[in-house]
PDB file of N, CA and C in Angstrom:
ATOM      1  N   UNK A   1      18.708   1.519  17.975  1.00  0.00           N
ATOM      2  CA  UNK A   1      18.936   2.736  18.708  1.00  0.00           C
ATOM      3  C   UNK A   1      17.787   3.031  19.655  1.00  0.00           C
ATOM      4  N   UNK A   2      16.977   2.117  19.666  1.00  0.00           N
ATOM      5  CA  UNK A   2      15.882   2.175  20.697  1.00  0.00           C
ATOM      6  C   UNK A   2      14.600   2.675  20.153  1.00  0.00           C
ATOM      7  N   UNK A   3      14.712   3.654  19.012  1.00  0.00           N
ATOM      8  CA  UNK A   3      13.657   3.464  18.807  1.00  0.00           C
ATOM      9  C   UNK A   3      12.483   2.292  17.501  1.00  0.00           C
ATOM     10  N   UNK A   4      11.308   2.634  18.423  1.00  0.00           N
ATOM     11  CA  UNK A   4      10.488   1.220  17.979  1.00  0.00           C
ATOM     12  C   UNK A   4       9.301   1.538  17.347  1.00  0.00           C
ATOM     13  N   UNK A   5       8.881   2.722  18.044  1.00  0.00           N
ATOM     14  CA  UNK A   5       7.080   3.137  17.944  1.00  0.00           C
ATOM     15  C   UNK A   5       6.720   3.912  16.550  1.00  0.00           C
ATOM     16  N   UNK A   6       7.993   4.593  15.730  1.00  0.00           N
ATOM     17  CA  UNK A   6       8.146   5.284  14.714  1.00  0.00           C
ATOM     18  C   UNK A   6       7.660   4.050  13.477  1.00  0.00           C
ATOM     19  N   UNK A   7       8.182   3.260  13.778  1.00  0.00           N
ATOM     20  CA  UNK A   7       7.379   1.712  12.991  1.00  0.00           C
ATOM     21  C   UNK A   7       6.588   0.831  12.790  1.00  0.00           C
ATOM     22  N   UNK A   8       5.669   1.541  13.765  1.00  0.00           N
ATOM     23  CA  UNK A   8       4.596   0.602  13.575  1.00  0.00           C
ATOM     24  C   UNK A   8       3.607   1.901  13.666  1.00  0.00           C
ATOM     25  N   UNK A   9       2.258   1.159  12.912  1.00  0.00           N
ATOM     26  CA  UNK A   9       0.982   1.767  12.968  1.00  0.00           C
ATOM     27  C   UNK A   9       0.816   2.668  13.630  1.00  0.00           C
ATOM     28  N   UNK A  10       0.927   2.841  15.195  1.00  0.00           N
ATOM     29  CA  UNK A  10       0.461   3.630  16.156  1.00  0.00           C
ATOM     30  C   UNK A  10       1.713   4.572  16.074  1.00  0.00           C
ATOM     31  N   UNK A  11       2.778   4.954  15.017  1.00  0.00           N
ATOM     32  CA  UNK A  11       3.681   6.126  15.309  1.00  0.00           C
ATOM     33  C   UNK A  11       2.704   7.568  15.232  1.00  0.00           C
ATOM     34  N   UNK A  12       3.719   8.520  16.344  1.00  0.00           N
ATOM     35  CA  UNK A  12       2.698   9.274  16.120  1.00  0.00           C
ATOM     36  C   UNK A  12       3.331  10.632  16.008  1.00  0.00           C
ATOM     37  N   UNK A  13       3.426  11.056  15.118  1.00  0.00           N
ATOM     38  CA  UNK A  13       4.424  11.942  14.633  1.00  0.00           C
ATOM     39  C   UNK A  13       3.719  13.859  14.664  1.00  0.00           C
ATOM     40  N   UNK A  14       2.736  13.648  15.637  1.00  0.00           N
ATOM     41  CA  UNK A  14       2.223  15.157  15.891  1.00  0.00           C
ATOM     42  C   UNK A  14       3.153  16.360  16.016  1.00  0.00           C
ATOM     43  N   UNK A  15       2.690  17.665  15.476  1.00  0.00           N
ATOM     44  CA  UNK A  15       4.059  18.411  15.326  1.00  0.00           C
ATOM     45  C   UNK A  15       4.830  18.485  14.484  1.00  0.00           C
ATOM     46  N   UNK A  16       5.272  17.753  13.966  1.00  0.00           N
ATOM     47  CA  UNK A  16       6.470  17.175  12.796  1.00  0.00           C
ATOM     48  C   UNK A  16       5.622  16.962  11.388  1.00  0.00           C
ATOM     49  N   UNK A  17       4.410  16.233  11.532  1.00  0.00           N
ATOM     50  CA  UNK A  17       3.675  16.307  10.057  1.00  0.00           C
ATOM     51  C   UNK A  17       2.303  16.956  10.142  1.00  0.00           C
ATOM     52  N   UNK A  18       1.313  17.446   9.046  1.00  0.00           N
ATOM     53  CA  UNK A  18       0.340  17.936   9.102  1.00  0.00           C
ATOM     54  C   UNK A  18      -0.614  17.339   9.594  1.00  0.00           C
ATOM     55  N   UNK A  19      -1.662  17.443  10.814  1.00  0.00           N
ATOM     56  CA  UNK A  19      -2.660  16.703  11.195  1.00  0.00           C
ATOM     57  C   UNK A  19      -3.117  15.562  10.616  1.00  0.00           C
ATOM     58  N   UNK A  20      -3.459  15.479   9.154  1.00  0.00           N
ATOM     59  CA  UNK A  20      -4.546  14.836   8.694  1.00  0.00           C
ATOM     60  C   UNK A  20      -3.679  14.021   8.100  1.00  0.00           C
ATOM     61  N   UNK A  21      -1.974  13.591   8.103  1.00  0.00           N
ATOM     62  CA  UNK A  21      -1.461  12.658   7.547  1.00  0.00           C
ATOM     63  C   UNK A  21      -0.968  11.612   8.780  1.00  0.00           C
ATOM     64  N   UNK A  22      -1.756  10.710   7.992  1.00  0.00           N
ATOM     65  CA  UNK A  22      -0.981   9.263   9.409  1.00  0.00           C
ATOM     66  C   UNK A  22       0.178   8.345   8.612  1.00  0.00           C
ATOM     67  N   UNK A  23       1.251   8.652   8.882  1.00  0.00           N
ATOM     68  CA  UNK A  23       1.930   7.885   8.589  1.00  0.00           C
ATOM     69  C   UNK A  23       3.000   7.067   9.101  1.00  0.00           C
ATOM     70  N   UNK A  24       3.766   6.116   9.102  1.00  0.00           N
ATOM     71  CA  UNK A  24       4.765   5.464   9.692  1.00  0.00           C
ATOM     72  C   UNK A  24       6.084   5.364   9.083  1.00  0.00           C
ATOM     73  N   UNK A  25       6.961   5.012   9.388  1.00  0.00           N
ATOM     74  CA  UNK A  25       8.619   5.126   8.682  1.00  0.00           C
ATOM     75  C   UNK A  25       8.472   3.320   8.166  1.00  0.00           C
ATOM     76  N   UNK A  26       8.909   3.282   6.959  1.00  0.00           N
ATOM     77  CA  UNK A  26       9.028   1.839   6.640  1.00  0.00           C
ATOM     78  C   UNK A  26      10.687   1.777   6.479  1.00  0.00           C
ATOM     79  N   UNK A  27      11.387   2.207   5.992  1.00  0.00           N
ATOM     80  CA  UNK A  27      12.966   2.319   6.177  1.00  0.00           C
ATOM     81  C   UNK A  27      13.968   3.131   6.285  1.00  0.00           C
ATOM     82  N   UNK A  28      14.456   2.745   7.321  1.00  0.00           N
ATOM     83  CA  UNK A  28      15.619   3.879   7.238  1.00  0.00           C
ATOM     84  C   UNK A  28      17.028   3.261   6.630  1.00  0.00           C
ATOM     85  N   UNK A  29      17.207   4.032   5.412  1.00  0.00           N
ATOM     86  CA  UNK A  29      18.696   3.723   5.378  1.00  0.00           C
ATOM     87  C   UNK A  29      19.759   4.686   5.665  1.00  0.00           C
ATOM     88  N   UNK A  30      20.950   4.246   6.137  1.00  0.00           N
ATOM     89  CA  UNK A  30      21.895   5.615   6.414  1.00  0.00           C
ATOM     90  C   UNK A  30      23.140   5.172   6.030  1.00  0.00           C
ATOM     91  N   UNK A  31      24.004   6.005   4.957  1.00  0.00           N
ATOM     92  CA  UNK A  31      25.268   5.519   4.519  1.00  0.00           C
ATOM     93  C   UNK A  31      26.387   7.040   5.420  1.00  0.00           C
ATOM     94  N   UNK A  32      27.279   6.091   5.405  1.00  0.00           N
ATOM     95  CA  UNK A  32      28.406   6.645   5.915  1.00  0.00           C
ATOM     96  C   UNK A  32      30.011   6.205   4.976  1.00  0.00           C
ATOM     97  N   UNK A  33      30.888   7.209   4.831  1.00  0.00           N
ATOM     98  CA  UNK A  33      31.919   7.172   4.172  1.00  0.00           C
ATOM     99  C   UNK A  33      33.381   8.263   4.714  1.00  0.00           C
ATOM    100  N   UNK A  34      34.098   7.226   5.111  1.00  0.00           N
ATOM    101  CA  UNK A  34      35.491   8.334   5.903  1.00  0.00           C
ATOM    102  C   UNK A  34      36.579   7.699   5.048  1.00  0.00           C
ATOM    103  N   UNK A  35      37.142   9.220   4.593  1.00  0.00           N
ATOM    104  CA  UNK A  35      38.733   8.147   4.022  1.00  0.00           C
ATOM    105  C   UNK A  35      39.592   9.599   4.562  1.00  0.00           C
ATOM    106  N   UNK A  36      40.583   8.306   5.182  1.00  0.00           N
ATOM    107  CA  UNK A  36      41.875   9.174   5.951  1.00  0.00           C
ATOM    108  C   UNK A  36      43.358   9.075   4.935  1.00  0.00           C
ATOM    109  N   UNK A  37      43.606   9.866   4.888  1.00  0.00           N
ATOM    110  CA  UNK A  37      44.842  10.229   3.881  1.00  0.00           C
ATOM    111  C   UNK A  37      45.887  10.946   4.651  1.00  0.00           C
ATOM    112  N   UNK A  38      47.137  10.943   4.439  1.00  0.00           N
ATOM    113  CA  UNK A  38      48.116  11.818   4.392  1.00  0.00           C
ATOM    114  C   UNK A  38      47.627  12.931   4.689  1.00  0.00           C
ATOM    115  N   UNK A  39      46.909  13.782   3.443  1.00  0.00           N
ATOM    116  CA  UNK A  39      46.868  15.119   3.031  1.00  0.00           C
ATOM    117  C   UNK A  39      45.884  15.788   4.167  1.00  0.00           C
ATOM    118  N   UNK A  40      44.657  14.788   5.409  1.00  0.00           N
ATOM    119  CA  UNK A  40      43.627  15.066   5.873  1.00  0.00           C
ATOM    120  C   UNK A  40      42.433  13.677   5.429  1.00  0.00           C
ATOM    121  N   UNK A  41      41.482  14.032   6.231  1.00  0.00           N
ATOM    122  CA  UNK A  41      40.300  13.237   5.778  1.00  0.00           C
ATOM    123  C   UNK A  41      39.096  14.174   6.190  1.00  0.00           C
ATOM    124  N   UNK A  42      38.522  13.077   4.748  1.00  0.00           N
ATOM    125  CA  UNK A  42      37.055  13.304   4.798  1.00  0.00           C
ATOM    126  C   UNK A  42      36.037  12.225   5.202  1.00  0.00           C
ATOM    127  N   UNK A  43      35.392  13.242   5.545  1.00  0.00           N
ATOM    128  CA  UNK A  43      33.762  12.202   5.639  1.00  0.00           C
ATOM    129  C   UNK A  43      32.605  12.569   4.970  1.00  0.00           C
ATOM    130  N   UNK A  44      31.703  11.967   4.723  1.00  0.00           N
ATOM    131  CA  UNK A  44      30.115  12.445   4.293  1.00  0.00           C
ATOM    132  C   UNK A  44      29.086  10.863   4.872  1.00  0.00           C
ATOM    133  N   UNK A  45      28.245  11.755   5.391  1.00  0.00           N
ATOM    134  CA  UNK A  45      27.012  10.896   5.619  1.00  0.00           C
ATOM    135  C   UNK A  45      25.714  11.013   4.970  1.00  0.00           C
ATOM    136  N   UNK A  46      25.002  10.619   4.681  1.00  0.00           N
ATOM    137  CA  UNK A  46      23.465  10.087   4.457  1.00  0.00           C
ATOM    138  C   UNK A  46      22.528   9.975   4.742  1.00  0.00           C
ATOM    139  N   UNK A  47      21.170  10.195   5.513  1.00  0.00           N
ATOM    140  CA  UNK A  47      20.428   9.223   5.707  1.00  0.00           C
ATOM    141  C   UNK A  47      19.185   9.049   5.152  1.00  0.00           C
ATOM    142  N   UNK A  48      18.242   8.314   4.340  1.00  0.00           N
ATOM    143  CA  UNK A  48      16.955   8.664   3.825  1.00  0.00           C
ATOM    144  C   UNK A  48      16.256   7.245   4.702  1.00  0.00           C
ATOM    145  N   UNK A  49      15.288   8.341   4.747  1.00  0.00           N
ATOM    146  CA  UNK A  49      13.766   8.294   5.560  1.00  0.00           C
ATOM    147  C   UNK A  49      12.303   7.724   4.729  1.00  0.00           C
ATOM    148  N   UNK A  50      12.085   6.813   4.044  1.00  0.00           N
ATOM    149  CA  UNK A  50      10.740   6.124   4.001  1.00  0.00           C
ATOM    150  C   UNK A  50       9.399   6.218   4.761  1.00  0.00           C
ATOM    151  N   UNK A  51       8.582   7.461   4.600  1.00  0.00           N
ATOM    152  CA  UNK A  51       7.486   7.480   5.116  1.00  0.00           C
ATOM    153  C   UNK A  51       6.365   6.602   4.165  1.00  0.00           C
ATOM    154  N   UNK A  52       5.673   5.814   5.179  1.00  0.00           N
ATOM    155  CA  UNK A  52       4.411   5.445   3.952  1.00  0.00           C
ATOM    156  C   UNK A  52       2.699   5.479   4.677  1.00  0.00           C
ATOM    157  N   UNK A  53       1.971   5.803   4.515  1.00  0.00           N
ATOM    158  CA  UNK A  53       0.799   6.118   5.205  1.00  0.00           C
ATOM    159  C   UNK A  53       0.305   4.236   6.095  1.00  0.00           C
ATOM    160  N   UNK A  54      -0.297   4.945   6.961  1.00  0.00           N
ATOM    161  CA  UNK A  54      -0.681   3.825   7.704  1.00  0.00           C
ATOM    162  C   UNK A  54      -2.304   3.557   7.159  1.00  0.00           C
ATOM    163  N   UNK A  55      -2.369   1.599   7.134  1.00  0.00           N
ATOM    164  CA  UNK A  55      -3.269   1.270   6.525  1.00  0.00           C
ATOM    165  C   UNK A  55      -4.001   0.772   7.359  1.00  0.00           C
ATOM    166  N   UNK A  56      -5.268   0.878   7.862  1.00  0.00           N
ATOM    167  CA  UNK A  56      -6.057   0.394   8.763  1.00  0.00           C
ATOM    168  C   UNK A  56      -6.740  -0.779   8.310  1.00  0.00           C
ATOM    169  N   UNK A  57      -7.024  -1.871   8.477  1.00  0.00           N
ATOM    170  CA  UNK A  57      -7.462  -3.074   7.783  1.00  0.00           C
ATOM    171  C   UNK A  57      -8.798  -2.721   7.991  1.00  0.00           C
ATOM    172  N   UNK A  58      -9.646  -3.039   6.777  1.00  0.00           N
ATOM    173  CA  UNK A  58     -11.329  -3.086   6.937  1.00  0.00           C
ATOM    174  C   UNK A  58     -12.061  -4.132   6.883  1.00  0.00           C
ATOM    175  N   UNK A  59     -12.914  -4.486   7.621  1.00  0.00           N
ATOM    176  CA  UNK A  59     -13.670  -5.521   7.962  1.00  0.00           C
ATOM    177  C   UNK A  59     -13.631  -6.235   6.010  1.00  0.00           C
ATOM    178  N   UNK A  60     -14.075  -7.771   6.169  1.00  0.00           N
ATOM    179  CA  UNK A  60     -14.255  -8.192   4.787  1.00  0.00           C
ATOM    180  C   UNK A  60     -15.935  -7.317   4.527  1.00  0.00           C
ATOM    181  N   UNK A  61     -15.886  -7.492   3.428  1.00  0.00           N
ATOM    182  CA  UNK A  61     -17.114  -7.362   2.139  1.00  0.00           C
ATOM    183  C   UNK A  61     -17.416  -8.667   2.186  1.00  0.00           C
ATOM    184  N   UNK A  62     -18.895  -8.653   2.771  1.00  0.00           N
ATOM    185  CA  UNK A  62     -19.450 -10.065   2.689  1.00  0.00           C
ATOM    186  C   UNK A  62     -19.889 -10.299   0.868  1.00  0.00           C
ATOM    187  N   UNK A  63     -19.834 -11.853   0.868  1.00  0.00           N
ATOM    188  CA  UNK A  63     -19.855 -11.819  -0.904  1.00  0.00           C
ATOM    189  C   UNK A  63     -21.506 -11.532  -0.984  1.00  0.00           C
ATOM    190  N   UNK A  64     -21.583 -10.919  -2.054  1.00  0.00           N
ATOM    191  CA  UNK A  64     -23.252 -10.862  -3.060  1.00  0.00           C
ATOM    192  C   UNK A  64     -23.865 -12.151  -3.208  1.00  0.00           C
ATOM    193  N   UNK A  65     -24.953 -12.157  -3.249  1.00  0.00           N
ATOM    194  CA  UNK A  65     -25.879 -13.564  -2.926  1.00  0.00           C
ATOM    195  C   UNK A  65     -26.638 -13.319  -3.996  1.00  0.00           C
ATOM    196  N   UNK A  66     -26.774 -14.724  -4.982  1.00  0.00           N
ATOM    197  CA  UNK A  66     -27.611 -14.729  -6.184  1.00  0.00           C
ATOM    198  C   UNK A  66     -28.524 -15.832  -6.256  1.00  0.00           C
ATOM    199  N   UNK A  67     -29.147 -15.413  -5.991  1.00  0.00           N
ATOM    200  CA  UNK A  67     -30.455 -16.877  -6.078  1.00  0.00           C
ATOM    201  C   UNK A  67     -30.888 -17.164  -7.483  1.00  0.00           C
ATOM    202  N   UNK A  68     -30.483 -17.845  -8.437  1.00  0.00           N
ATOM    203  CA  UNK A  68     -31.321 -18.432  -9.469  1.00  0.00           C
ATOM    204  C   UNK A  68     -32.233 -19.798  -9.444  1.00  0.00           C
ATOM    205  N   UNK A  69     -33.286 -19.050  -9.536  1.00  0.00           N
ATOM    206  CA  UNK A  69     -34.552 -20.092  -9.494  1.00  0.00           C
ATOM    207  C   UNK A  69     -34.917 -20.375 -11.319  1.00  0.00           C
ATOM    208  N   UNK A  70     -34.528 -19.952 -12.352  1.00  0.00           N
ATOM    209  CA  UNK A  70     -35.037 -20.399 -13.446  1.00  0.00           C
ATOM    210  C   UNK A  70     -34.281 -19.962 -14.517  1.00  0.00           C
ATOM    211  N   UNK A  71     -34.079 -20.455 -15.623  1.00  0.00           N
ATOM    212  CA  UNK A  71     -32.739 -20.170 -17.034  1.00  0.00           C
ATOM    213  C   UNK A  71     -32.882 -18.547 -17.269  1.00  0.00           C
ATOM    214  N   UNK A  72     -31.595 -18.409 -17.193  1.00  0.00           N
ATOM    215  CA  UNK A  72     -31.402 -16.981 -18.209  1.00  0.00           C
ATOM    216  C   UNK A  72     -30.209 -17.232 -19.036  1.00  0.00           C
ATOM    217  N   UNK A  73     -30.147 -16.081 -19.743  1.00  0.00           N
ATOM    218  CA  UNK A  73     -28.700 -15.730 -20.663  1.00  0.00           C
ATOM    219  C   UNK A  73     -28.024 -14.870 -19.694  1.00  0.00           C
ATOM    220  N   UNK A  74     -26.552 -14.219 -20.068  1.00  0.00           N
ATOM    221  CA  UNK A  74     -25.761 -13.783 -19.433  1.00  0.00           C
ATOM    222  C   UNK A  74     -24.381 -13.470 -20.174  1.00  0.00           C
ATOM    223  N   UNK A  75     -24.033 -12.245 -19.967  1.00  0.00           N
ATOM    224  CA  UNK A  75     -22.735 -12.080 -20.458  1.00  0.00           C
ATOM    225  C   UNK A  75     -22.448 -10.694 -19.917  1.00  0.00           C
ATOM    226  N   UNK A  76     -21.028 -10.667 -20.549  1.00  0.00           N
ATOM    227  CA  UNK A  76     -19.591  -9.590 -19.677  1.00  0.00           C
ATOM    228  C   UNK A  76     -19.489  -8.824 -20.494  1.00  0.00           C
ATOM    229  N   UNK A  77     -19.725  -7.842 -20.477  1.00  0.00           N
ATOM    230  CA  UNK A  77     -19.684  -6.664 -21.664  1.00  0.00           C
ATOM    231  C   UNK A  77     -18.573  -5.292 -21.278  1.00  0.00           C
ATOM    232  N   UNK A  78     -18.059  -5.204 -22.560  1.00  0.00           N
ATOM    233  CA  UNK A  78     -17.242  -3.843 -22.348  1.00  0.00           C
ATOM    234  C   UNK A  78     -17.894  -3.333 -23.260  1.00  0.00           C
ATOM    235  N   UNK A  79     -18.484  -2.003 -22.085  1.00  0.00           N
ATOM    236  CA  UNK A  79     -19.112  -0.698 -23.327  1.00  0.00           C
ATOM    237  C   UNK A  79     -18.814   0.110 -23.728  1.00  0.00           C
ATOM    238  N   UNK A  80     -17.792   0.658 -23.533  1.00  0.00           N
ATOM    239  CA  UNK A  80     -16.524   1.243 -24.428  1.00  0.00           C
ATOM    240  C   UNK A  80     -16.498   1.128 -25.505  1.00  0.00           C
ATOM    241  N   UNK A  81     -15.968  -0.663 -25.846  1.00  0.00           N
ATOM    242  CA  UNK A  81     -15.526  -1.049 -27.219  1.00  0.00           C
ATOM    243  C   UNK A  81     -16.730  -1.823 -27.743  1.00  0.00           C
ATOM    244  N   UNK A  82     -17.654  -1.621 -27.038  1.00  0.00           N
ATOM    245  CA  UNK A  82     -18.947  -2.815 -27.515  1.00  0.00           C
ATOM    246  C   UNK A  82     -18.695  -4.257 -27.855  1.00  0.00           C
ATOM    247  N   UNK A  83     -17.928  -5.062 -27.102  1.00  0.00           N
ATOM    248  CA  UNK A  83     -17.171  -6.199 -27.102  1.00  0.00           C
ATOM    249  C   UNK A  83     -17.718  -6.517 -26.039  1.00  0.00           C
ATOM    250  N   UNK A  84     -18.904  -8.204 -26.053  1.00  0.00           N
ATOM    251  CA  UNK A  84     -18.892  -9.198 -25.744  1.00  0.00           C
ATOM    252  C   UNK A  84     -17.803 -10.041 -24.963  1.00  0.00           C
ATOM    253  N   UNK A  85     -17.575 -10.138 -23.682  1.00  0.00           N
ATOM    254  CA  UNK A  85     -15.943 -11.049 -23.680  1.00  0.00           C
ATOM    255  C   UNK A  85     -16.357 -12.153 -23.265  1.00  0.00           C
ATOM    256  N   UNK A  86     -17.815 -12.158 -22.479  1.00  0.00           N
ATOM    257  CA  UNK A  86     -17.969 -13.497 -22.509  1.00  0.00           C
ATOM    258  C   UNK A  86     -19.622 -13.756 -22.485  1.00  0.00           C
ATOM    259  N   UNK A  87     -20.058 -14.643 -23.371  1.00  0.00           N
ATOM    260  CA  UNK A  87     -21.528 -15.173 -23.299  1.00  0.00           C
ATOM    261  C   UNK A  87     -21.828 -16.380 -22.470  1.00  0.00           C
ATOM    262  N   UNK A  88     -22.823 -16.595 -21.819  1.00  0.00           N
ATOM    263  CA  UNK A  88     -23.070 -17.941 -21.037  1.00  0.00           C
ATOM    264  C   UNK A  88     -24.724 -18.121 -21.043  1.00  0.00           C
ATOM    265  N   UNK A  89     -24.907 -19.617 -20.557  1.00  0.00           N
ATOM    266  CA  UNK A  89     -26.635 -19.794 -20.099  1.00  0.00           C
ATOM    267  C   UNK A  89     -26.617 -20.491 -18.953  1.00  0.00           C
ATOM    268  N   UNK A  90     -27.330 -19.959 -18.273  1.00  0.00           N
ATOM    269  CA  UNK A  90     -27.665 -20.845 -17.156  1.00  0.00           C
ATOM    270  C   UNK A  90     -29.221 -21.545 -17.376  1.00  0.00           C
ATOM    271  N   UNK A  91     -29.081 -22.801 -16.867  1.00  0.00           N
ATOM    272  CA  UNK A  91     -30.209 -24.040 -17.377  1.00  0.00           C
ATOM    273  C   UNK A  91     -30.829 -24.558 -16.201  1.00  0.00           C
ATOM    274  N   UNK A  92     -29.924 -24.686 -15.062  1.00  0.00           N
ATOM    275  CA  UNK A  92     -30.386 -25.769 -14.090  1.00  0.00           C
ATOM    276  C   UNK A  92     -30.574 -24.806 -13.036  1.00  0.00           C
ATOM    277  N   UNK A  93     -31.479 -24.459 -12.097  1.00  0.00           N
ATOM    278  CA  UNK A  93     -31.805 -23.858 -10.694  1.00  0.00           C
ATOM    279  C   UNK A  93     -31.132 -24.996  -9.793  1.00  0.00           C
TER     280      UNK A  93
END
């Protein structure tokens, strides 16, 4: 039906939603139903609207840098349950 811009990222729906929400339409569905009879007909229509906030991609998280120069111990702890889940050693620099 022509429109396009309501779907992507840059929709811009000022007026219609509160400032501070950015969001875009992810689906529209719309049902329709006519039954013609003798007696008359009916119809009823539908349509629901899928808003979902727009996600701006963020640069990566460069990974953490670990220099081991000499042996340690090491392990994964939950302190909650005071459970060990995993023990290790490191030996070789």
């Amino acid at each position: 039906m022509g429109v396009k811009s309501a779907f992507k990222n840059k929709a811009d729906f000022k007026g219609i939603l509160a400032d501070n929400l950015n969001l875009t339409i992810s689906e529209v569905v719309h049902k329709a139903f006519i039954e013609v009879e003798e007696e008359g007909t009916t119809a009823a229509v539908a349509t629901d609207v899928s808003l979902v906030p727009v996600v701006r991609p963020h640069p990566p998280i460069p990974p953490a840098l670990f220099h081991a120069d000499h042996p340690f111990l090491f392990y994964l702890r939950l302190n909650k349950l005071g459970i060990n889940f995993f023990v290790g050693r490191y030996v070789s620099p």
